[in-house]
PDB file of N, CA and C in Angstrom:
ATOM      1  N   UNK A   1     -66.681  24.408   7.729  1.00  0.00           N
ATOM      2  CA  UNK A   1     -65.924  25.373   6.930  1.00  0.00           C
ATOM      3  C   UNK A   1     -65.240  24.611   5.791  1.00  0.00           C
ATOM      4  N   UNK A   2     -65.628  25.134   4.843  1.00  0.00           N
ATOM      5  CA  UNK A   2     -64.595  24.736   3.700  1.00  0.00           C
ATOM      6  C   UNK A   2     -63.152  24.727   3.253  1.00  0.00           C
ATOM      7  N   UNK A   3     -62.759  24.083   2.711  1.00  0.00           N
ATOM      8  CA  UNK A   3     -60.677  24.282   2.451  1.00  0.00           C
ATOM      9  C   UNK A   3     -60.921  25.470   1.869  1.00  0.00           C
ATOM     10  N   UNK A   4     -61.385  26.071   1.266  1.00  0.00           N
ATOM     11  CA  UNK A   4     -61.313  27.679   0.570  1.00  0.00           C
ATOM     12  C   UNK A   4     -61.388  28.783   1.564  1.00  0.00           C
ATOM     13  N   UNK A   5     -62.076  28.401   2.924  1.00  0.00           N
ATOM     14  CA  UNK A   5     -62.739  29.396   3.374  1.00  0.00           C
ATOM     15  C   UNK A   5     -61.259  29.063   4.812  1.00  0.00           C
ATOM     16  N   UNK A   6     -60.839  28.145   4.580  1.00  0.00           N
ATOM     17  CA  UNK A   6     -59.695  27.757   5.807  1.00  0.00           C
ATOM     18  C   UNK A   6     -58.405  28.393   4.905  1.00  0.00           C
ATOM     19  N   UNK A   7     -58.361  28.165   3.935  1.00  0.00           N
ATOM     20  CA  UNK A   7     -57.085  28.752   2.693  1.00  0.00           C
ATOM     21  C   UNK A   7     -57.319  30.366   2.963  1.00  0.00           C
ATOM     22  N   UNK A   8     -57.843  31.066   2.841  1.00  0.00           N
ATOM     23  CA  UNK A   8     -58.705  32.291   2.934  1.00  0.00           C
ATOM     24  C   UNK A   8     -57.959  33.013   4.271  1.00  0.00           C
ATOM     25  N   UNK A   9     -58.914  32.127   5.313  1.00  0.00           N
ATOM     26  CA  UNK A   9     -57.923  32.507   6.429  1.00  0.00           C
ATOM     27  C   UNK A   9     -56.937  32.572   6.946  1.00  0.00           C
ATOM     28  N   UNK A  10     -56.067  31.331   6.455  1.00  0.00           N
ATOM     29  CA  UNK A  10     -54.737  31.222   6.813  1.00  0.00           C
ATOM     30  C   UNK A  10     -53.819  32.249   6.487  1.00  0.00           C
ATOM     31  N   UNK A  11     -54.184  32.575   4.918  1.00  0.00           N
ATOM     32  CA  UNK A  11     -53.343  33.635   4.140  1.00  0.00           C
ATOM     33  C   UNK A  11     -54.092  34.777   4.813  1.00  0.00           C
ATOM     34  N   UNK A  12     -54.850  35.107   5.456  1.00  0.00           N
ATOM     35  CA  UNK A  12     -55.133  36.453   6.162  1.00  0.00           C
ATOM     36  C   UNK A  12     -54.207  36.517   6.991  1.00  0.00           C
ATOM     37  N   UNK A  13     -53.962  35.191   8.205  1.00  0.00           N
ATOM     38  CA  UNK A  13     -53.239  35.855   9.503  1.00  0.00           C
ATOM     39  C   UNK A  13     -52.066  35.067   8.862  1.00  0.00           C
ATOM     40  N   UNK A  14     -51.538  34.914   7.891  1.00  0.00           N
ATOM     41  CA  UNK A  14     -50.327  34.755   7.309  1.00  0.00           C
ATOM     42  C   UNK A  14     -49.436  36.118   7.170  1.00  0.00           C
ATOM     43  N   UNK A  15     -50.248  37.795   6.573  1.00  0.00           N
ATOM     44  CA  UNK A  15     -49.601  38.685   5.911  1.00  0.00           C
ATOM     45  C   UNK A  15     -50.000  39.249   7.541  1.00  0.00           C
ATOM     46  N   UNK A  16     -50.264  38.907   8.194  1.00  0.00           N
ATOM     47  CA  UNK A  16     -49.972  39.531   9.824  1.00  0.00           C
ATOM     48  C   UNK A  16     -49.163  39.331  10.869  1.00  0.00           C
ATOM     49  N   UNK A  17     -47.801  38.261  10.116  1.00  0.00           N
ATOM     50  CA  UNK A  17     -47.104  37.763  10.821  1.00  0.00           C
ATOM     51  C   UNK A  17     -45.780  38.700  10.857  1.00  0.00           C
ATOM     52  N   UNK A  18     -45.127  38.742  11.875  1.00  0.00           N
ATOM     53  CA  UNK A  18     -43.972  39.588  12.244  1.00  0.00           C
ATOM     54  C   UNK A  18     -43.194  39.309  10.770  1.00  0.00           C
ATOM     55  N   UNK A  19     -42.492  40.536  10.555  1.00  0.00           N
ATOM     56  CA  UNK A  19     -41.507  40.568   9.565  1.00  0.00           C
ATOM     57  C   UNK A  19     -40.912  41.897   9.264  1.00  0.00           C
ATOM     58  N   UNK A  20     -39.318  41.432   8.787  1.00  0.00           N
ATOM     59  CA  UNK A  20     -38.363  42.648   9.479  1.00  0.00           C
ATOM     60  C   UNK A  20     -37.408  43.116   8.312  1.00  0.00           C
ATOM     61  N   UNK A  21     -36.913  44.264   8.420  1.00  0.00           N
ATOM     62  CA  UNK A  21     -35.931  44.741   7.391  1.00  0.00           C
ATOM     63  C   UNK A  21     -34.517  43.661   7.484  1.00  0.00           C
ATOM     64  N   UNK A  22     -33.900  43.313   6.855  1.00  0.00           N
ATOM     65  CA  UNK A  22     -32.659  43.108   7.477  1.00  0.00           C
ATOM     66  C   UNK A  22     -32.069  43.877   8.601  1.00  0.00           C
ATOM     67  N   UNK A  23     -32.047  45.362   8.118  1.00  0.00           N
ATOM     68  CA  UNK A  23     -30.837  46.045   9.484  1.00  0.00           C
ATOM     69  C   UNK A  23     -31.860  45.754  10.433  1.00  0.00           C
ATOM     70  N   UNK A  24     -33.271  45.812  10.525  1.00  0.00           N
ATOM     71  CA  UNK A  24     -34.205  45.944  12.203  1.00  0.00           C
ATOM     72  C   UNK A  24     -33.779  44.437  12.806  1.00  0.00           C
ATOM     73  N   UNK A  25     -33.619  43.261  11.529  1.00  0.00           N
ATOM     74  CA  UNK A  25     -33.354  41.955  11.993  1.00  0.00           C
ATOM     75  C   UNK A  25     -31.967  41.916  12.484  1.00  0.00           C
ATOM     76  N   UNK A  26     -31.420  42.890  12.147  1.00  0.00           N
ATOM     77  CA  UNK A  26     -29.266  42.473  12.496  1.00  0.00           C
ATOM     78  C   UNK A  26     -29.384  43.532  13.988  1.00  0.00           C
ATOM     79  N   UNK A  27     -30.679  44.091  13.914  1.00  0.00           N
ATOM     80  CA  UNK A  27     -30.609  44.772  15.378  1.00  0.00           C
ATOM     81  C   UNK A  27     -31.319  44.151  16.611  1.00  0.00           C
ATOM     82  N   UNK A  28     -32.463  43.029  15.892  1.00  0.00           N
ATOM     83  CA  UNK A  28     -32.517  42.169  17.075  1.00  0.00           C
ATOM     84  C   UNK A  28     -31.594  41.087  17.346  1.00  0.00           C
ATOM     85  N   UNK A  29     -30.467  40.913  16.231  1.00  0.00           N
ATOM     86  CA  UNK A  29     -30.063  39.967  16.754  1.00  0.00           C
ATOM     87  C   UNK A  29     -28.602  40.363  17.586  1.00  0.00           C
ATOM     88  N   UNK A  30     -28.201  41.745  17.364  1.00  0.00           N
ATOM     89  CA  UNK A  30     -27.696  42.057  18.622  1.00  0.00           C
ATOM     90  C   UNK A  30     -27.959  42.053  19.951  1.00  0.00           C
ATOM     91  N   UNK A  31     -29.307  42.112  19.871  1.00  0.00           N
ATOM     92  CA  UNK A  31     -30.074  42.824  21.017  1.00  0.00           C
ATOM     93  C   UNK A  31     -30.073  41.144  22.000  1.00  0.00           C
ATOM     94  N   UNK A  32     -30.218  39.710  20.856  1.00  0.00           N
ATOM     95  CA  UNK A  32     -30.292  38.627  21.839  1.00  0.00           C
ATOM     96  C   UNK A  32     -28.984  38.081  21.862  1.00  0.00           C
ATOM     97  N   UNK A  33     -27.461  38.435  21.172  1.00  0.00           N
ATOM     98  CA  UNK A  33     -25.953  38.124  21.258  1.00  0.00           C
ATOM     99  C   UNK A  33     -25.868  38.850  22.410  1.00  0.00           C
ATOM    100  N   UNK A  34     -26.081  40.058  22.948  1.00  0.00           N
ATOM    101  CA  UNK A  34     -26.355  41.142  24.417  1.00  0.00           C
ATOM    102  C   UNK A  34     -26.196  40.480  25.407  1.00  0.00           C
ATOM    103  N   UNK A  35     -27.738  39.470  25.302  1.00  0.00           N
ATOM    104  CA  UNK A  35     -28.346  39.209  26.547  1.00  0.00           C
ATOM    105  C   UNK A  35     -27.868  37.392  26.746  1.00  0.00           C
ATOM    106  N   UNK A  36     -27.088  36.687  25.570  1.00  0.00           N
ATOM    107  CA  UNK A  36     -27.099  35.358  25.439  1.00  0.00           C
ATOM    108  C   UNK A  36     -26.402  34.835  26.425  1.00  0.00           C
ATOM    109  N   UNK A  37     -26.218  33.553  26.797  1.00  0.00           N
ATOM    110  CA  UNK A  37     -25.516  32.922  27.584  1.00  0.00           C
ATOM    111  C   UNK A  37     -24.154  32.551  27.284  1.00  0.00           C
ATOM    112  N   UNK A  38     -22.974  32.355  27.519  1.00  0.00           N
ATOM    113  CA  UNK A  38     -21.756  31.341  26.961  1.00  0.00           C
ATOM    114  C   UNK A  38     -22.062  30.638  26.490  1.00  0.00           C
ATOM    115  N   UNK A  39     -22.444  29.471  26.029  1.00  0.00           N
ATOM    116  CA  UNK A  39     -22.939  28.573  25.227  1.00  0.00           C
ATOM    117  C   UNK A  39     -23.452  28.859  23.992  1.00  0.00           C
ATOM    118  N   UNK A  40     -24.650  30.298  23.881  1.00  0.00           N
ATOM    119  CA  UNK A  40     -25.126  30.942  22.691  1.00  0.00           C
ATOM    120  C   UNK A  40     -24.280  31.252  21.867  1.00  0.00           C
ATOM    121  N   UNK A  41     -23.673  32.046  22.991  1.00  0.00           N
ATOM    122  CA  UNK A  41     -22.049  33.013  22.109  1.00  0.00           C
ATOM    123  C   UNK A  41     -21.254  32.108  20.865  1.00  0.00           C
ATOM    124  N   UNK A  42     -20.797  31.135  21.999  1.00  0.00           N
ATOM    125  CA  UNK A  42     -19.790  29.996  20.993  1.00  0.00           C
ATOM    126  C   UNK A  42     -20.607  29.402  19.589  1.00  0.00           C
ATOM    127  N   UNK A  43     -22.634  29.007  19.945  1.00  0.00           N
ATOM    128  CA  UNK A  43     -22.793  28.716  18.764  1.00  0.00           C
ATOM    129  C   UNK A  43     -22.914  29.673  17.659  1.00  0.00           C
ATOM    130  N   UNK A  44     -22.969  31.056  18.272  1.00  0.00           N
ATOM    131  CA  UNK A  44     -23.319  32.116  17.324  1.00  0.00           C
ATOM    132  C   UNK A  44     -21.580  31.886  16.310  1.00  0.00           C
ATOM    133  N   UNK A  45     -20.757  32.099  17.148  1.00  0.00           N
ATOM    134  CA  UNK A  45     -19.447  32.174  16.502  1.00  0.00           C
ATOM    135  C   UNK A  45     -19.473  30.873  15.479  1.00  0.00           C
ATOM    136  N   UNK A  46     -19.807  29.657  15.866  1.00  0.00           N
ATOM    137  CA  UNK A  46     -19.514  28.498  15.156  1.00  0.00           C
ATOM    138  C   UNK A  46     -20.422  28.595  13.699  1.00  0.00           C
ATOM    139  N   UNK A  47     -21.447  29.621  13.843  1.00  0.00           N
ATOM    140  CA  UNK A  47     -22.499  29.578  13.018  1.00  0.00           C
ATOM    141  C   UNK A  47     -21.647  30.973  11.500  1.00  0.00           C
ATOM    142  N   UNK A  48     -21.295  31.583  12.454  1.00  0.00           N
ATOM    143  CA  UNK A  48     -20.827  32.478  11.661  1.00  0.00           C
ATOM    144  C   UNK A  48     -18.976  31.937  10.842  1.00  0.00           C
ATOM    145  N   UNK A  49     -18.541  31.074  11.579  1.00  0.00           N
ATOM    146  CA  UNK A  49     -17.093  30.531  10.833  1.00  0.00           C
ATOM    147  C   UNK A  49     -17.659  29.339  11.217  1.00  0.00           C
ATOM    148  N   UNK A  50     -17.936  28.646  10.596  1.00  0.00           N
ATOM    149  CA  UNK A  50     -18.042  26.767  11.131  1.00  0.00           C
ATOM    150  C   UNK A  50     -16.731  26.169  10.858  1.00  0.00           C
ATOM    151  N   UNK A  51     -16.048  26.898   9.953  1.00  0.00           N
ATOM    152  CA  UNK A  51     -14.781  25.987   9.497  1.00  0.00           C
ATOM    153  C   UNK A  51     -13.379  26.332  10.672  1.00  0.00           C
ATOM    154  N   UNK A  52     -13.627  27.648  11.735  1.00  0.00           N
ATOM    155  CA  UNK A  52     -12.575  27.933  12.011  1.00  0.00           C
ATOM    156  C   UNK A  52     -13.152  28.012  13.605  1.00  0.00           C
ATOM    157  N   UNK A  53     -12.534  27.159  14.612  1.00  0.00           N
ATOM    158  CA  UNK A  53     -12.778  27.261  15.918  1.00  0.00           C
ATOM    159  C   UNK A  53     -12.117  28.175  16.934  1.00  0.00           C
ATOM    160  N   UNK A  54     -12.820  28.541  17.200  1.00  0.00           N
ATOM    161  CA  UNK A  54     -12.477  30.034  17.989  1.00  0.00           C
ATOM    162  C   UNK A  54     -10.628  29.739  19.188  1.00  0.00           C
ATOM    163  N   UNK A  55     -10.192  30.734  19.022  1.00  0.00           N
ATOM    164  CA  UNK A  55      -8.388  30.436  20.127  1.00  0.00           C
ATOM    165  C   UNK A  55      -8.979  30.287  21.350  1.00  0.00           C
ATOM    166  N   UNK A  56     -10.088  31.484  21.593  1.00  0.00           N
ATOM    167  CA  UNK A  56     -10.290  31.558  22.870  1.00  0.00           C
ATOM    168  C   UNK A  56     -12.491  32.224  22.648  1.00  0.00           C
ATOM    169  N   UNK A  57     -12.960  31.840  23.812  1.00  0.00           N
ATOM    170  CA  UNK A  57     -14.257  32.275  23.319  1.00  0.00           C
ATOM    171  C   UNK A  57     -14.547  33.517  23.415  1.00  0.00           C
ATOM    172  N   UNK A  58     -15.434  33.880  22.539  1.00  0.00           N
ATOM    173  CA  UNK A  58     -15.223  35.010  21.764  1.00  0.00           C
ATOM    174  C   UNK A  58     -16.444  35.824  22.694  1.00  0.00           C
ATOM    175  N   UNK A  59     -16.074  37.131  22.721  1.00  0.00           N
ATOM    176  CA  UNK A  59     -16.395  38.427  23.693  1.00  0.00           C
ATOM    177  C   UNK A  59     -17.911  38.844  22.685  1.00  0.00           C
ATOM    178  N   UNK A  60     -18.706  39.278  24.100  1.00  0.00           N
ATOM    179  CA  UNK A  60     -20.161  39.681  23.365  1.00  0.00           C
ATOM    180  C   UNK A  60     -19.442  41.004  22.410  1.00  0.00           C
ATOM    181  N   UNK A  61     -18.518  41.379  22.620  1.00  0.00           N
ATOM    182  CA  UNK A  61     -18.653  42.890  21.728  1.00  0.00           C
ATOM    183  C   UNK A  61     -17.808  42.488  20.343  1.00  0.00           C
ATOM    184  N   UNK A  62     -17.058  41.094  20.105  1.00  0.00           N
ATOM    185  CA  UNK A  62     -16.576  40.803  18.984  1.00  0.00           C
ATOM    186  C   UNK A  62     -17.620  40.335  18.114  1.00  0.00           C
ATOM    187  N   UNK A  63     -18.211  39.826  18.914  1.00  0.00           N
ATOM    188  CA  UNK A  63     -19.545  38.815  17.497  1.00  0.00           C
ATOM    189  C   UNK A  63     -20.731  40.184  17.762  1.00  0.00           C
ATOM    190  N   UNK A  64     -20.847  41.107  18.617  1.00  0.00           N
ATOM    191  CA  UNK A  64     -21.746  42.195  17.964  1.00  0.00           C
ATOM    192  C   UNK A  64     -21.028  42.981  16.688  1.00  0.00           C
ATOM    193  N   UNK A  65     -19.502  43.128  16.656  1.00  0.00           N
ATOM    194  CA  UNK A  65     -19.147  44.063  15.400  1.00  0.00           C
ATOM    195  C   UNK A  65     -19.139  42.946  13.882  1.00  0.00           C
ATOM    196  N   UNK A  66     -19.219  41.822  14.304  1.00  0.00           N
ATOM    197  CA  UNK A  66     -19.412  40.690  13.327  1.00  0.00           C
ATOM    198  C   UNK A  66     -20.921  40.576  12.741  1.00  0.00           C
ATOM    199  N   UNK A  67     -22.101  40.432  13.666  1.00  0.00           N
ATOM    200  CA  UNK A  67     -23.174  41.002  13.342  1.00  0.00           C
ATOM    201  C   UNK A  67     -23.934  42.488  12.799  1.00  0.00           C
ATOM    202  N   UNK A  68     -22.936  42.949  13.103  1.00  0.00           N
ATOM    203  CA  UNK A  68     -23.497  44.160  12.282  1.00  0.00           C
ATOM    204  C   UNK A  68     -22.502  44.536  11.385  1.00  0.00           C
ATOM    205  N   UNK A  69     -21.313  43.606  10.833  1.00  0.00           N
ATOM    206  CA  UNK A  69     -20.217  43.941   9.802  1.00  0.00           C
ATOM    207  C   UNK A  69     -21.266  43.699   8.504  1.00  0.00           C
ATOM    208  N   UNK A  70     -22.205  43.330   8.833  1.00  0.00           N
ATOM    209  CA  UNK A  70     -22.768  43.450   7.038  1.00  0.00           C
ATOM    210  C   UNK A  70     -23.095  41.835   6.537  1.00  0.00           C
ATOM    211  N   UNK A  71     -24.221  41.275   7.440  1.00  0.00           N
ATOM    212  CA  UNK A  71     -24.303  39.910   6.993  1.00  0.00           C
ATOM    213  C   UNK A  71     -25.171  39.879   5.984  1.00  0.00           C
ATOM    214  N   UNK A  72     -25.048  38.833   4.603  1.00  0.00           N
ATOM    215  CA  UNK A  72     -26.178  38.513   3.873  1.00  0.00           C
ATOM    216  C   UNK A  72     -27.513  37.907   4.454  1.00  0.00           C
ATOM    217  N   UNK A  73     -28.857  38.401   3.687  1.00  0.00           N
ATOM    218  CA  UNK A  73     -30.060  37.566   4.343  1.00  0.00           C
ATOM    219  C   UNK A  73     -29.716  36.200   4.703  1.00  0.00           C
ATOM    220  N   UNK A  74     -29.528  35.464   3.430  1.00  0.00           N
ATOM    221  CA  UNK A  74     -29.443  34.239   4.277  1.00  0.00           C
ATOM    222  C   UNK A  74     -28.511  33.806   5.825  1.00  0.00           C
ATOM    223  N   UNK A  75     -27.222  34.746   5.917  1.00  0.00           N
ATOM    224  CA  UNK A  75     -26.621  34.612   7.264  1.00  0.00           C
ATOM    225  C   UNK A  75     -27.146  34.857   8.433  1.00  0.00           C
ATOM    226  N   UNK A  76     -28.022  36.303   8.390  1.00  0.00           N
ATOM    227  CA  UNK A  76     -28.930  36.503   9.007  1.00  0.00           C
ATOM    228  C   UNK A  76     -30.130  35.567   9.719  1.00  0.00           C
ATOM    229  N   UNK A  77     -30.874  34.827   8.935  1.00  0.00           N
ATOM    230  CA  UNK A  77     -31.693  33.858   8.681  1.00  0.00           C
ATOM    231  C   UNK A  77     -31.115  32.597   9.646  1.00  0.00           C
ATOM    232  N   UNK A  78     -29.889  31.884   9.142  1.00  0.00           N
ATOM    233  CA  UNK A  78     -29.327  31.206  10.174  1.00  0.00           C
ATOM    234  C   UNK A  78     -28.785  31.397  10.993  1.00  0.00           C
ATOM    235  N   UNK A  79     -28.441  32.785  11.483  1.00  0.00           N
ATOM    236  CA  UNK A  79     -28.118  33.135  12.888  1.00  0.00           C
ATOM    237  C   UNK A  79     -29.264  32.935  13.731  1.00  0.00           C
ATOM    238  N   UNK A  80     -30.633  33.830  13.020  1.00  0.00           N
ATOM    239  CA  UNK A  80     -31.649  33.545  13.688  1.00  0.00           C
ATOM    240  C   UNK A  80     -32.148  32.852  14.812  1.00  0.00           C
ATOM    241  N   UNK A  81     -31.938  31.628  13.743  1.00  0.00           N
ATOM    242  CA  UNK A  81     -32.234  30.063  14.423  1.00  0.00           C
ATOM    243  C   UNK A  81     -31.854  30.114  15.554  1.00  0.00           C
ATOM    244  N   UNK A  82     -29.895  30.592  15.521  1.00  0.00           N
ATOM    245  CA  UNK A  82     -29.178  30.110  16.490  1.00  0.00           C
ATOM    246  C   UNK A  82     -29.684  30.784  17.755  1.00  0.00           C
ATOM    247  N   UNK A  83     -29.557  32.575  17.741  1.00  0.00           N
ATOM    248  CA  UNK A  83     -30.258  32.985  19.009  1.00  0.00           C
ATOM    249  C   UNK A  83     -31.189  33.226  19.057  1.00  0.00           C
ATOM    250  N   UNK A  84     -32.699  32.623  18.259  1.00  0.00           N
ATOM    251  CA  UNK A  84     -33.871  32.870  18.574  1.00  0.00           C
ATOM    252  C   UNK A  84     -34.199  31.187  18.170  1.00  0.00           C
ATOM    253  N   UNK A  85     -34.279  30.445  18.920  1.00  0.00           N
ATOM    254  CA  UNK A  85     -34.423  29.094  18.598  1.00  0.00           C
ATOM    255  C   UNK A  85     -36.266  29.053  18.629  1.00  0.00           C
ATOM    256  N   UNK A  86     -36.562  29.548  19.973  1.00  0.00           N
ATOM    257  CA  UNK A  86     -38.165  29.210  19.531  1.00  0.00           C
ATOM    258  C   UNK A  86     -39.214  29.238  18.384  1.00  0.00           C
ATOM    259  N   UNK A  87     -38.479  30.713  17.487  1.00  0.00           N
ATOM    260  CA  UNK A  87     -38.611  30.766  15.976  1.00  0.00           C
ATOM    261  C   UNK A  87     -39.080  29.655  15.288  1.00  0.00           C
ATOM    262  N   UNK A  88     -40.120  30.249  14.637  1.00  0.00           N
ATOM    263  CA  UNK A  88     -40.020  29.676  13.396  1.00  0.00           C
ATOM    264  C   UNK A  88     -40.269  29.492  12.176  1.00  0.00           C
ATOM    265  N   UNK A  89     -39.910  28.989  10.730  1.00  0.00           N
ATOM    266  CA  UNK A  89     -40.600  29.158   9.814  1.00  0.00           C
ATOM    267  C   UNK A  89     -39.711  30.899   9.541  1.00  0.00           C
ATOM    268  N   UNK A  90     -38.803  30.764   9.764  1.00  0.00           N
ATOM    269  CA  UNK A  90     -37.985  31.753   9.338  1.00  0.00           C
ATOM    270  C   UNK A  90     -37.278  32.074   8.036  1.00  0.00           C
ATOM    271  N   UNK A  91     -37.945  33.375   7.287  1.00  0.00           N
ATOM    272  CA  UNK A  91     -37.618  32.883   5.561  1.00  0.00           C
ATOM    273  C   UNK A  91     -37.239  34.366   5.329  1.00  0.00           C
ATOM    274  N   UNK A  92     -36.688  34.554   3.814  1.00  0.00           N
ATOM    275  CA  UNK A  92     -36.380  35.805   3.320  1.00  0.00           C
ATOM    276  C   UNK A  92     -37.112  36.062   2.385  1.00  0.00           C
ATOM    277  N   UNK A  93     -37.924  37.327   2.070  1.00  0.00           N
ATOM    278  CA  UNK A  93     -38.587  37.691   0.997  1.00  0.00           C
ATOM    279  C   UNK A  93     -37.942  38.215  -0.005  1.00  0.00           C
ATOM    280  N   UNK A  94     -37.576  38.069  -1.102  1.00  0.00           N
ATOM    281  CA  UNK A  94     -37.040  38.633  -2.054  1.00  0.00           C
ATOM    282  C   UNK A  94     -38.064  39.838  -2.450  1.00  0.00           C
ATOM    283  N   UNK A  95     -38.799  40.070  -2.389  1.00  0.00           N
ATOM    284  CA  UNK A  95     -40.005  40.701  -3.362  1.00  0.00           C
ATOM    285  C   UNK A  95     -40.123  41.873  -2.406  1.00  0.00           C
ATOM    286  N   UNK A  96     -40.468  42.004  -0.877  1.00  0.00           N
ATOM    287  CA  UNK A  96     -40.217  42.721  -0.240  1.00  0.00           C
ATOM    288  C   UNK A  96     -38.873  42.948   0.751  1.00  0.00           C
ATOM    289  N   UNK A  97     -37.589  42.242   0.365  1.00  0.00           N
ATOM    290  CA  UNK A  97     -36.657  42.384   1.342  1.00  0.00           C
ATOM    291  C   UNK A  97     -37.089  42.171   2.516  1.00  0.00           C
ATOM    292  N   UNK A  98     -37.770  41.730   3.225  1.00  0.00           N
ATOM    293  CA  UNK A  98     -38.028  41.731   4.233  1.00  0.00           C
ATOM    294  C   UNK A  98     -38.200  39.804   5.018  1.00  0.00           C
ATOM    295  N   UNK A  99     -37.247  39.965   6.464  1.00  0.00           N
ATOM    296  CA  UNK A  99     -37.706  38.700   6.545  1.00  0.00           C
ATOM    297  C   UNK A  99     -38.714  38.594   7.710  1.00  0.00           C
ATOM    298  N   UNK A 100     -39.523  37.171   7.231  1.00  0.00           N
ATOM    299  CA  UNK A 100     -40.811  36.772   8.008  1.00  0.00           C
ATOM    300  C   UNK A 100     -40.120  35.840   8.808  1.00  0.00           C
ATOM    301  N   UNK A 101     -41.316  35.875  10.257  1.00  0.00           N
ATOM    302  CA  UNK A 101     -40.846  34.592  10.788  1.00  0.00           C
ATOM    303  C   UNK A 101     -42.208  33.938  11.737  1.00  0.00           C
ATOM    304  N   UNK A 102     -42.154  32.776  12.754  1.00  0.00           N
ATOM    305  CA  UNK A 102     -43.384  32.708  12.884  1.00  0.00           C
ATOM    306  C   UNK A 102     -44.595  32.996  12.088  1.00  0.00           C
ATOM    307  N   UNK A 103     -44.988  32.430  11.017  1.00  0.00           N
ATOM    308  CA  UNK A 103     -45.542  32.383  10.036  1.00  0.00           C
ATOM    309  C   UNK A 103     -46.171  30.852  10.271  1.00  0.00           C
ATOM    310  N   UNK A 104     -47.417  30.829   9.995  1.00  0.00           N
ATOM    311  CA  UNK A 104     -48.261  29.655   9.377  1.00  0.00           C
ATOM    312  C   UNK A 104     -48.301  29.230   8.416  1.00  0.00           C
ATOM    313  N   UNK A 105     -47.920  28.162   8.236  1.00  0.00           N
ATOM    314  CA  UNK A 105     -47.649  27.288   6.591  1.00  0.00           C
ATOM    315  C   UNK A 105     -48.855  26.796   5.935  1.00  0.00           C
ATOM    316  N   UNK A 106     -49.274  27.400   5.076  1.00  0.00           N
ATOM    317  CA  UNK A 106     -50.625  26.895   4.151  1.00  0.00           C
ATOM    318  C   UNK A 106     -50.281  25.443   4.346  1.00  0.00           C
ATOM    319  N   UNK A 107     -51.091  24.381   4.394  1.00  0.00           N
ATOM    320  CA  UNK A 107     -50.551  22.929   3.990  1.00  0.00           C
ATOM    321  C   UNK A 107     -51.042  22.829   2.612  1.00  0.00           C
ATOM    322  N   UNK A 108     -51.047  21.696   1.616  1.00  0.00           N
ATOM    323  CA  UNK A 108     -51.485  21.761   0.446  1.00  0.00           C
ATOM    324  C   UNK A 108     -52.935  21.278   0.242  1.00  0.00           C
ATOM    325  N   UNK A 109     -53.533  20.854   1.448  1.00  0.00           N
ATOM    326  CA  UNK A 109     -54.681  19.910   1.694  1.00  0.00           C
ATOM    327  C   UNK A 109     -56.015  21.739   1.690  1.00  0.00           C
ATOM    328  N   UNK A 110     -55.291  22.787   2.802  1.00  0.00           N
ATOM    329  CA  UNK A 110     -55.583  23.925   2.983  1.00  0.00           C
ATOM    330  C   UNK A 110     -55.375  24.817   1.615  1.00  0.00           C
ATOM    331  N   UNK A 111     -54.518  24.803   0.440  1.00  0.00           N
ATOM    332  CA  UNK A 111     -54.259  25.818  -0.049  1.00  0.00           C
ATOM    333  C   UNK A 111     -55.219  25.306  -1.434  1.00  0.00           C
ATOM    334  N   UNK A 112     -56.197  24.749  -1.666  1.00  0.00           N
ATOM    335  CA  UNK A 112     -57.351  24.286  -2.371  1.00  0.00           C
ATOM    336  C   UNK A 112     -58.420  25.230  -2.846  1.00  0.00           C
TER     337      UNK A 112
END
């Protein structure tokens, strides 16, 4: 197979990769602040104030009204990380608002 015909494909199961509105993305990421462990919680909080350490650790229903108070894509994006770590390749589309994730990266050797 040729780099054209591997470029070809990649960008096929590239535009088949999961990808989400913001609000569907600020609703899964309630959905894994829900189900997270103590440990998640605190990094979710640290992720969302890094500069200000929590009095006491913070309640699944405070960082759900924090997650859905209206985060920008990019906050979104690095929350992500935090409670969906297996992720990856997690980006924001400007063009369609929409973010991708698990996505295959053309390499430049492939995109020929």
């Amino acid at each position: 197979m040729d780099s054209r015909a591997v470029a070809r494909t990649s960008l096929a199961r590239r535009w088949d990769m999961p990808k989400l509105s913001t609000s569907e993305a600020v609703e899964r990421l309630v959905e894994g602040v829900e189900v997270a462990k103590p440990s998640t919680l605190a990094e979710v909080y640290a992720e969302l104030f890094p500069e200000k350490p929590p009095a006491a650790p913070p309640s699944v229903g405070e960082l759900v009204g924090l997650v859905r108070g209206g985060l920008a894509a990019e906050e979104i994006i690095d929350l992500w990380n935090v409670v969906f770590p297996a992720d990856r390749n997690v980006w924001f589309d400007e063009e369609d608002e929409k973010i991708h994730f698990n996505e295959e990266v053309v390499g430049y050797a492939e995109a020929d």
